[in-house]
PDB file of N, CA and C in Angstrom:
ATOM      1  N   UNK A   1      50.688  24.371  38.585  1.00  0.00           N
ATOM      2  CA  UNK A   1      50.556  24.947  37.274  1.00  0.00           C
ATOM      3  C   UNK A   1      51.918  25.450  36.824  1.00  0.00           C
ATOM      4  N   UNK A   2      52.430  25.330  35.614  1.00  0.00           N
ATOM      5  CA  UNK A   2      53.622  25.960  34.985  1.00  0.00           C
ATOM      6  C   UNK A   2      53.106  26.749  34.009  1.00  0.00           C
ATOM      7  N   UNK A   3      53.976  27.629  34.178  1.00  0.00           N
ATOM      8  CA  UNK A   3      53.740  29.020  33.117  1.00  0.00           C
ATOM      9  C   UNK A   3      55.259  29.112  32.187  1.00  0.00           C
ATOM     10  N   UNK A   4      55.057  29.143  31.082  1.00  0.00           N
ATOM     11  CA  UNK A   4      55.764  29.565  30.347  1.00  0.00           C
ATOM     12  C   UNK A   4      55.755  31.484  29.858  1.00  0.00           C
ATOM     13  N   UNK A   5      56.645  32.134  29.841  1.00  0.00           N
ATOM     14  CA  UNK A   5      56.383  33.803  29.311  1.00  0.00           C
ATOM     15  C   UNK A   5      57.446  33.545  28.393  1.00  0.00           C
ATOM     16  N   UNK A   6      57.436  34.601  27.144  1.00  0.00           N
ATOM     17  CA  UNK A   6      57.900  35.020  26.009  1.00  0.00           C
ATOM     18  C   UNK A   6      57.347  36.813  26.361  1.00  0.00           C
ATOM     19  N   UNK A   7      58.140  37.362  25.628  1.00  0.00           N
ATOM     20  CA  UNK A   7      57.897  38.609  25.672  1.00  0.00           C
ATOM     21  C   UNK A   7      58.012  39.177  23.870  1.00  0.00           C
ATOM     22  N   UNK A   8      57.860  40.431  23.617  1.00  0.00           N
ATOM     23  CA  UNK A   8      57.583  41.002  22.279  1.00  0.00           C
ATOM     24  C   UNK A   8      58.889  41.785  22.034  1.00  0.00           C
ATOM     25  N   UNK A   9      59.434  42.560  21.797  1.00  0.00           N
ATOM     26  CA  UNK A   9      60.080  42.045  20.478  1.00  0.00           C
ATOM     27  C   UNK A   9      60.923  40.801  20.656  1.00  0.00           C
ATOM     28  N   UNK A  10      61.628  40.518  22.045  1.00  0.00           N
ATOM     29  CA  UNK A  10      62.695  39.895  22.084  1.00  0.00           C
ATOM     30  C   UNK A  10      62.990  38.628  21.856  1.00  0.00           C
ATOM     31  N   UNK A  11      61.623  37.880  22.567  1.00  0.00           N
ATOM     32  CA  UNK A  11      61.339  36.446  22.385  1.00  0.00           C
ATOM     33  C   UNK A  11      60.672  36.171  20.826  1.00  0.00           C
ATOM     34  N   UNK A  12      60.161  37.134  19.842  1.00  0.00           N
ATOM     35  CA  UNK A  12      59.531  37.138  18.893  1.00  0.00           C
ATOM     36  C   UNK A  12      58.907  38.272  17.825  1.00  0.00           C
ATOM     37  N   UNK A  13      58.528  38.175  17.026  1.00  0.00           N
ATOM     38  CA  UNK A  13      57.701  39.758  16.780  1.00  0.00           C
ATOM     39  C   UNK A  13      56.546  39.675  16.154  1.00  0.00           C
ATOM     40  N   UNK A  14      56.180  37.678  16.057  1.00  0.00           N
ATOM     41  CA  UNK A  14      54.654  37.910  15.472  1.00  0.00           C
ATOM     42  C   UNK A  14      54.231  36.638  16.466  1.00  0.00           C
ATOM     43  N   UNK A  15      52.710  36.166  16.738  1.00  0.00           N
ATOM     44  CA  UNK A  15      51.748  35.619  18.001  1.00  0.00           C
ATOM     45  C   UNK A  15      52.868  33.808  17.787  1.00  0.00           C
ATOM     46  N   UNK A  16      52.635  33.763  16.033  1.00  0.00           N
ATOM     47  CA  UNK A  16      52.794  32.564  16.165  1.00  0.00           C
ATOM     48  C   UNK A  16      54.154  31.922  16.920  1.00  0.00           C
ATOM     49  N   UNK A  17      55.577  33.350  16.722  1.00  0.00           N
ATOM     50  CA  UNK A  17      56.949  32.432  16.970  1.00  0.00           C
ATOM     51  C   UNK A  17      56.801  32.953  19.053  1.00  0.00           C
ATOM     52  N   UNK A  18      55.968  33.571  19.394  1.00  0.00           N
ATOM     53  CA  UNK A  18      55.712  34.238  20.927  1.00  0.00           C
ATOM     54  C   UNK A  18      54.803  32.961  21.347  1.00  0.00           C
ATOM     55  N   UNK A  19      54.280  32.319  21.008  1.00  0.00           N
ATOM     56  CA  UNK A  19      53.228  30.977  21.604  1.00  0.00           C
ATOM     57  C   UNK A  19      54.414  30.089  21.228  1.00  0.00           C
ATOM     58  N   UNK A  20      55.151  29.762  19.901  1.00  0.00           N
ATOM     59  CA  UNK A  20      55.980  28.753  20.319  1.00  0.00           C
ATOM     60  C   UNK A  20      57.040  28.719  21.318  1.00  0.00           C
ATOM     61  N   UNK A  21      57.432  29.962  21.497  1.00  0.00           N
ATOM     62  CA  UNK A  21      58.383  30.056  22.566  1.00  0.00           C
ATOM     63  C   UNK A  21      58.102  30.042  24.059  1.00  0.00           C
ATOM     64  N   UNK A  22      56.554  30.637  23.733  1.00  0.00           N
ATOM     65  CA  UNK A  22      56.264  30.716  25.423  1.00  0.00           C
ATOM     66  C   UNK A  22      55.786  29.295  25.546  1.00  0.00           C
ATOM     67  N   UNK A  23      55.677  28.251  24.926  1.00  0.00           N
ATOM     68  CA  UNK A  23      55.634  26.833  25.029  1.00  0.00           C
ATOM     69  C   UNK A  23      56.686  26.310  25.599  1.00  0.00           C
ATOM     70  N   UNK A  24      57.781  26.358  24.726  1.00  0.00           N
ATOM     71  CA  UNK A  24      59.117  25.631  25.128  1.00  0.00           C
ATOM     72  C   UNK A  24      59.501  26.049  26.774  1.00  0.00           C
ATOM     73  N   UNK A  25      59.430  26.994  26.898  1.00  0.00           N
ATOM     74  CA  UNK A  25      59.347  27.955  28.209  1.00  0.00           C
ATOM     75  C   UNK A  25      58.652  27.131  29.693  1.00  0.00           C
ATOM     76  N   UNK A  26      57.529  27.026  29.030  1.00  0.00           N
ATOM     77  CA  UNK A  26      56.384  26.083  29.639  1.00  0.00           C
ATOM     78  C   UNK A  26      57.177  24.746  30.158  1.00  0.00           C
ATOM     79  N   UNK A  27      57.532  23.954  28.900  1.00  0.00           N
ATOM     80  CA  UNK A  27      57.802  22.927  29.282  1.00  0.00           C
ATOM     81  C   UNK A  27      59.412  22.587  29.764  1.00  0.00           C
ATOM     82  N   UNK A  28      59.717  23.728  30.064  1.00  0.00           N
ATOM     83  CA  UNK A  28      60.975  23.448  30.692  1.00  0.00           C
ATOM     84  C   UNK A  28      60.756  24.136  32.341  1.00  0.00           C
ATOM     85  N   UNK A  29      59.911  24.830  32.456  1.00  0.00           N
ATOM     86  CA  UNK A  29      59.349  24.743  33.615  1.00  0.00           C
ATOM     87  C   UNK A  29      58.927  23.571  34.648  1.00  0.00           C
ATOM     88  N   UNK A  30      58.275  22.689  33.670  1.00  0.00           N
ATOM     89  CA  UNK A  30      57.705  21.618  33.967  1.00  0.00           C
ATOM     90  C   UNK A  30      58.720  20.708  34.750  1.00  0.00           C
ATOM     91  N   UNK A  31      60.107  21.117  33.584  1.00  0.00           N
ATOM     92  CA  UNK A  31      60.832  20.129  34.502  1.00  0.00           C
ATOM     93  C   UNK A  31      61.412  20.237  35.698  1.00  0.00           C
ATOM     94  N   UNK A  32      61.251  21.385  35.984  1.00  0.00           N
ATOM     95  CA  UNK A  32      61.538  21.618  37.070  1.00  0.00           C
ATOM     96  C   UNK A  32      60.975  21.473  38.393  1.00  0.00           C
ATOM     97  N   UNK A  33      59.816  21.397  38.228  1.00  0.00           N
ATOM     98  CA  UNK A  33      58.461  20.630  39.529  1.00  0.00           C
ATOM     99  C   UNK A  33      57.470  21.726  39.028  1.00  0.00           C
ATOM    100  N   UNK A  34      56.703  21.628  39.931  1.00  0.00           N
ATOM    101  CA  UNK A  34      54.958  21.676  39.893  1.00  0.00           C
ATOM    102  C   UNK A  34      55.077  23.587  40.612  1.00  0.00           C
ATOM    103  N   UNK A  35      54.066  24.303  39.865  1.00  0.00           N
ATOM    104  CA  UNK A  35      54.024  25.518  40.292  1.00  0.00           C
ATOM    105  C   UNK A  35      55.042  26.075  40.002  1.00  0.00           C
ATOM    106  N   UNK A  36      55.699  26.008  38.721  1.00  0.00           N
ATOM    107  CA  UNK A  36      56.621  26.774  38.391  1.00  0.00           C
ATOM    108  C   UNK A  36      56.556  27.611  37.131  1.00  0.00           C
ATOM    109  N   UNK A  37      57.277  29.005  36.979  1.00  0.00           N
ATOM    110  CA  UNK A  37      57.136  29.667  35.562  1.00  0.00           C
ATOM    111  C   UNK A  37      58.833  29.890  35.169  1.00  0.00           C
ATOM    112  N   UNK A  38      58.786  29.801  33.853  1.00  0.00           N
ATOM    113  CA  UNK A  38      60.161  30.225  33.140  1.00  0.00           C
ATOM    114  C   UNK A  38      59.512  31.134  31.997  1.00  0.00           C
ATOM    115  N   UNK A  39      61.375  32.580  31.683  1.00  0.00           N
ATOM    116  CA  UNK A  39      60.887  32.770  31.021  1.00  0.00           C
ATOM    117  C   UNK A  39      61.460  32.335  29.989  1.00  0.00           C
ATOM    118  N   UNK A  40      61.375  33.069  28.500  1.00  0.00           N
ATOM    119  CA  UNK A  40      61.845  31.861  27.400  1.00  0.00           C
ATOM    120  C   UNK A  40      63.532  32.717  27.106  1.00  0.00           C
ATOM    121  N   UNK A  41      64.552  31.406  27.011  1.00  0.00           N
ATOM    122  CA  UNK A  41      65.866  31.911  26.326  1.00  0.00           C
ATOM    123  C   UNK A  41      65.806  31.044  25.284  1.00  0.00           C
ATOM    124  N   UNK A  42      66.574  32.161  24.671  1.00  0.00           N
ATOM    125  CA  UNK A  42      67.053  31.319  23.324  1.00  0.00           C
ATOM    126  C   UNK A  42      67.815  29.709  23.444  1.00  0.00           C
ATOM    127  N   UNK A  43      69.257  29.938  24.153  1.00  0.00           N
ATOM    128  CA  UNK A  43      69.011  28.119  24.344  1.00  0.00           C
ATOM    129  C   UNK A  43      68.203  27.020  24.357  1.00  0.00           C
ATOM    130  N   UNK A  44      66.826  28.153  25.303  1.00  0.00           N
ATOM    131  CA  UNK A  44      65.993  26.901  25.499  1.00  0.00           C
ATOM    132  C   UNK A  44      65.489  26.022  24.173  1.00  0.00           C
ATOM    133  N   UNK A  45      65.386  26.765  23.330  1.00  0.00           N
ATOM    134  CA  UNK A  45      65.135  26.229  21.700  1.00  0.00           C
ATOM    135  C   UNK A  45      66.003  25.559  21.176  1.00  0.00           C
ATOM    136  N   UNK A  46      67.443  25.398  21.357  1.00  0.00           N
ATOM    137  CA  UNK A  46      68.408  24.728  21.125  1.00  0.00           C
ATOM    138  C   UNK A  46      68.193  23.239  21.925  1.00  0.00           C
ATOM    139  N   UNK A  47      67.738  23.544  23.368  1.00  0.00           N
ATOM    140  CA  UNK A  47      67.834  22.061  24.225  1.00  0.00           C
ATOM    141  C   UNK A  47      66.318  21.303  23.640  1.00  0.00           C
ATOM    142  N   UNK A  48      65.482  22.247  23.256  1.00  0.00           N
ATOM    143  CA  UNK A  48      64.228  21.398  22.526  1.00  0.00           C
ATOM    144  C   UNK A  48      64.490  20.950  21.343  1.00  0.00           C
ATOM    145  N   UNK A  49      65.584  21.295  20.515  1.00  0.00           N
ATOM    146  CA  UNK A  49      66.233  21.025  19.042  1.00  0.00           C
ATOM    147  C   UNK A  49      66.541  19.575  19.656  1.00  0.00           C
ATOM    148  N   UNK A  50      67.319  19.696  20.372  1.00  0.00           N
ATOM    149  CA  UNK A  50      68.418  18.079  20.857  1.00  0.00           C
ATOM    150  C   UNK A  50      67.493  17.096  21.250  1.00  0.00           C
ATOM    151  N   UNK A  51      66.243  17.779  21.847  1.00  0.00           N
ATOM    152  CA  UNK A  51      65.519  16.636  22.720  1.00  0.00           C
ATOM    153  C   UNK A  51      64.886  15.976  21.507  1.00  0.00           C
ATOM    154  N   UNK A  52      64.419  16.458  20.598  1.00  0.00           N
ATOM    155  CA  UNK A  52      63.439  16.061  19.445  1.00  0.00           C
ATOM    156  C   UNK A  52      64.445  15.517  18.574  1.00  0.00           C
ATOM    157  N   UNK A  53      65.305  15.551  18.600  1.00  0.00           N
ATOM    158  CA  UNK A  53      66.509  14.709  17.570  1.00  0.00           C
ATOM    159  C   UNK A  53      67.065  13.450  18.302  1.00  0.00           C
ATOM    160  N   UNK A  54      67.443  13.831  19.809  1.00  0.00           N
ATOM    161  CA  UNK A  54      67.699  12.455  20.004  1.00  0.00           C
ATOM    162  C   UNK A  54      65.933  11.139  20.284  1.00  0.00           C
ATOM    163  N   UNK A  55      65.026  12.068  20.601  1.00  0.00           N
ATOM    164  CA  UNK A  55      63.696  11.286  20.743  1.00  0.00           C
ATOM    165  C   UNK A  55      63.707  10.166  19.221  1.00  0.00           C
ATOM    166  N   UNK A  56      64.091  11.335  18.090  1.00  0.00           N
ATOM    167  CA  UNK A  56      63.762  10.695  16.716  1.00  0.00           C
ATOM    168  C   UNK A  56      64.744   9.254  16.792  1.00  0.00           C
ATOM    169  N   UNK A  57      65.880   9.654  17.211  1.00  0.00           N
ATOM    170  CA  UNK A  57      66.659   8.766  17.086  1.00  0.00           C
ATOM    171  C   UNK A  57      66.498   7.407  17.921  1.00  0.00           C
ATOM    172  N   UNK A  58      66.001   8.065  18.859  1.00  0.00           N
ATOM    173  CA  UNK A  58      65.433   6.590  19.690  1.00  0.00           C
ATOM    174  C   UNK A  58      64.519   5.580  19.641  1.00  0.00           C
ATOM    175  N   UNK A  59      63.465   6.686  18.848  1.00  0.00           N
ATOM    176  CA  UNK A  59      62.461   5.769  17.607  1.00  0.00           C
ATOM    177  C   UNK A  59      63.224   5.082  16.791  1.00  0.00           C
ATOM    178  N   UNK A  60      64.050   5.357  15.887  1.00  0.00           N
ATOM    179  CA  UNK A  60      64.702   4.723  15.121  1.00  0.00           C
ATOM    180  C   UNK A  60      65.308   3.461  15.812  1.00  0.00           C
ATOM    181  N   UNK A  61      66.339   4.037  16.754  1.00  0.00           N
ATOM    182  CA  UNK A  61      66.556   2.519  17.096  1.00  0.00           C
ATOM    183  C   UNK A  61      65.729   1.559  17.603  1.00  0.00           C
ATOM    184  N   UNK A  62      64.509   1.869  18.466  1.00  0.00           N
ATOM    185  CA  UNK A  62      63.169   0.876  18.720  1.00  0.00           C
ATOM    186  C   UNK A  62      62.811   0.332  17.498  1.00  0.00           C
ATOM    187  N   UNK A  63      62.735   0.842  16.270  1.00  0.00           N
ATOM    188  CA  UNK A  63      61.796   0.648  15.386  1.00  0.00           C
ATOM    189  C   UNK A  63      62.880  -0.066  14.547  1.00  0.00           C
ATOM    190  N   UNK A  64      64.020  -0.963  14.821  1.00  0.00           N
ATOM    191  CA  UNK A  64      65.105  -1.297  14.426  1.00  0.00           C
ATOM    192  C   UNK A  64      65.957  -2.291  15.245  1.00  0.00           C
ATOM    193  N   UNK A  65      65.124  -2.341  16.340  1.00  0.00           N
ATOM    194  CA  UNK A  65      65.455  -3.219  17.379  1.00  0.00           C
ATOM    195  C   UNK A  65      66.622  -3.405  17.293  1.00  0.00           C
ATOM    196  N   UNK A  66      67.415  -1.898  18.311  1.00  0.00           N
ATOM    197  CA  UNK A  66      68.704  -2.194  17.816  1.00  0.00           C
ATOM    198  C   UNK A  66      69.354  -1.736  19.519  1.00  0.00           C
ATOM    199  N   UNK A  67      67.673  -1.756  20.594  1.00  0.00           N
ATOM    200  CA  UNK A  67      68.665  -1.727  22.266  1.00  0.00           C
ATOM    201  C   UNK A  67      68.249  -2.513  22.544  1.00  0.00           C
ATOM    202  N   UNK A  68      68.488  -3.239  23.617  1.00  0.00           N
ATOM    203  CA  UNK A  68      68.761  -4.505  24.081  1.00  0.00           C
ATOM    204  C   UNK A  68      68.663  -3.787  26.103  1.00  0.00           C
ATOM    205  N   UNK A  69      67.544  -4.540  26.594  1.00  0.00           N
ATOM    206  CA  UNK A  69      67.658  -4.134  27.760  1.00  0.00           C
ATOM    207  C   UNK A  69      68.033  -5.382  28.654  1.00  0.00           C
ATOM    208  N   UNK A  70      68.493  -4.800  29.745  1.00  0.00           N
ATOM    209  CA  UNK A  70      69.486  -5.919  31.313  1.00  0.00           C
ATOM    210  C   UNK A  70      68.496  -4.881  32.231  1.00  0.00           C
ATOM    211  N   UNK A  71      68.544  -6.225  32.997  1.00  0.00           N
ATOM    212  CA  UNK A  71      67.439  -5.905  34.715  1.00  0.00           C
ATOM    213  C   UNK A  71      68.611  -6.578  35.398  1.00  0.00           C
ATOM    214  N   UNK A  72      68.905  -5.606  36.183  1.00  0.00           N
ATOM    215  CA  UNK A  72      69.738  -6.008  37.508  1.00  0.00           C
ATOM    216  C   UNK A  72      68.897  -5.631  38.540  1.00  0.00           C
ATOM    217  N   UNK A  73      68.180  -6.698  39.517  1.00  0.00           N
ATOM    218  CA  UNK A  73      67.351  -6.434  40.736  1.00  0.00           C
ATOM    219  C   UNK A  73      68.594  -6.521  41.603  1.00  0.00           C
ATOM    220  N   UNK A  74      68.098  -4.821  42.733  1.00  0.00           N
ATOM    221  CA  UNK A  74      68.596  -4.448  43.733  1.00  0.00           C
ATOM    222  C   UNK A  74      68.059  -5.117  45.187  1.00  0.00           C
ATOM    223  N   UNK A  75      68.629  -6.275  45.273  1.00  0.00           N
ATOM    224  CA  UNK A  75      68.831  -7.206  46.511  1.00  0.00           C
ATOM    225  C   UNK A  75      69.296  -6.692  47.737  1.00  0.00           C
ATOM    226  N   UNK A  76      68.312  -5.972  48.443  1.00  0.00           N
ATOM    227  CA  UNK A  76      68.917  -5.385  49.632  1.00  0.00           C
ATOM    228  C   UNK A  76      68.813  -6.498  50.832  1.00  0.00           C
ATOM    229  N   UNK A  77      68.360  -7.502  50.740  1.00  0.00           N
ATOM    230  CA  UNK A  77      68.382  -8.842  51.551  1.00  0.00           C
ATOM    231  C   UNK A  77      69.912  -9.299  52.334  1.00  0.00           C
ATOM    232  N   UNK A  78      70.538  -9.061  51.113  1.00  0.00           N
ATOM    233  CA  UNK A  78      71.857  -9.922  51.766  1.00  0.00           C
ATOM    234  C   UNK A  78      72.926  -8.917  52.259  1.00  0.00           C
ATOM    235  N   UNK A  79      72.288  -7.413  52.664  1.00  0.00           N
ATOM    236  CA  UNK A  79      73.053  -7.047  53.600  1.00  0.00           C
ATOM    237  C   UNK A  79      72.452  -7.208  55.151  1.00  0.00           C
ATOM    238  N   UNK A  80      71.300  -7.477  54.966  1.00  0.00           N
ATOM    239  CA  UNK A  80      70.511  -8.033  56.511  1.00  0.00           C
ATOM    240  C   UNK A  80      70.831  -8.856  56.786  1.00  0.00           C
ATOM    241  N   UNK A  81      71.184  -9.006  58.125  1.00  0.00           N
ATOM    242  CA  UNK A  81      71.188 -10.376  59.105  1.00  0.00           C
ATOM    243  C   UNK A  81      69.633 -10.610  59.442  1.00  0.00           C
ATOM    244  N   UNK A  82      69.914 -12.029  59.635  1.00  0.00           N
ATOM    245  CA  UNK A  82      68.287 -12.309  60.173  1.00  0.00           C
ATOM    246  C   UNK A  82      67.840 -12.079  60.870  1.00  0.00           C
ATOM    247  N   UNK A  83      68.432 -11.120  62.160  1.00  0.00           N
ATOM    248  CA  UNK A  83      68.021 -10.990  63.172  1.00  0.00           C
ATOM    249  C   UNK A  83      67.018  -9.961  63.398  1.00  0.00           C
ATOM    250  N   UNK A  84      67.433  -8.738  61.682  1.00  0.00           N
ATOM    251  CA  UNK A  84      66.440  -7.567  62.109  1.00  0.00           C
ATOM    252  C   UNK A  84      65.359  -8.276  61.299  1.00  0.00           C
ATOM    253  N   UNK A  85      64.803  -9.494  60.715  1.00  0.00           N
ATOM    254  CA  UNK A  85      63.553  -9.516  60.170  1.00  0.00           C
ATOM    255  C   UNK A  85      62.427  -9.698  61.134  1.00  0.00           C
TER     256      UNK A  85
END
């Protein structure tokens, strides 16, 4: 479980901007692994600003077909000799 906390006045001073923050909070917990709580900083609203701007932007370029993906398969074969197969 991840927990996000916000606190009163500091993180906010009315339910609605204290739930958005103790969200962002949340989900930066998340990234961190499983069973974790954060509490909320102001940055953290800045790194959710960037994430949702570059996300938009990545829509854009999907929706514009404008990346182009390469598969390089990792051939671990040809450092084996045949002897360990």
């Amino acid at each position: 479980m991840s927990i996000g906390l916000s606190s009163y006045p500091t993180d906010g001073e009315d339910g609605e901007t204290l739930l958005k923050n103790a969200d962002t909070a949340m989900y930066q917990a998340k990234e961190y692994g499983r069973d974790n709580y954060q509490f909320f900083r102001p940055d953290m609203g800045l790194q959710a600003v960037e994430r949702q701007s570059l996300e938009g932007r990545l829509r854009y370029a999907l929706e514009r077909q404008e990346l182009l993906l390469h598969y390089q398969p990792n051939d671990k074969s040809q450092n084996r000799s045949y002897n360990e197969c």
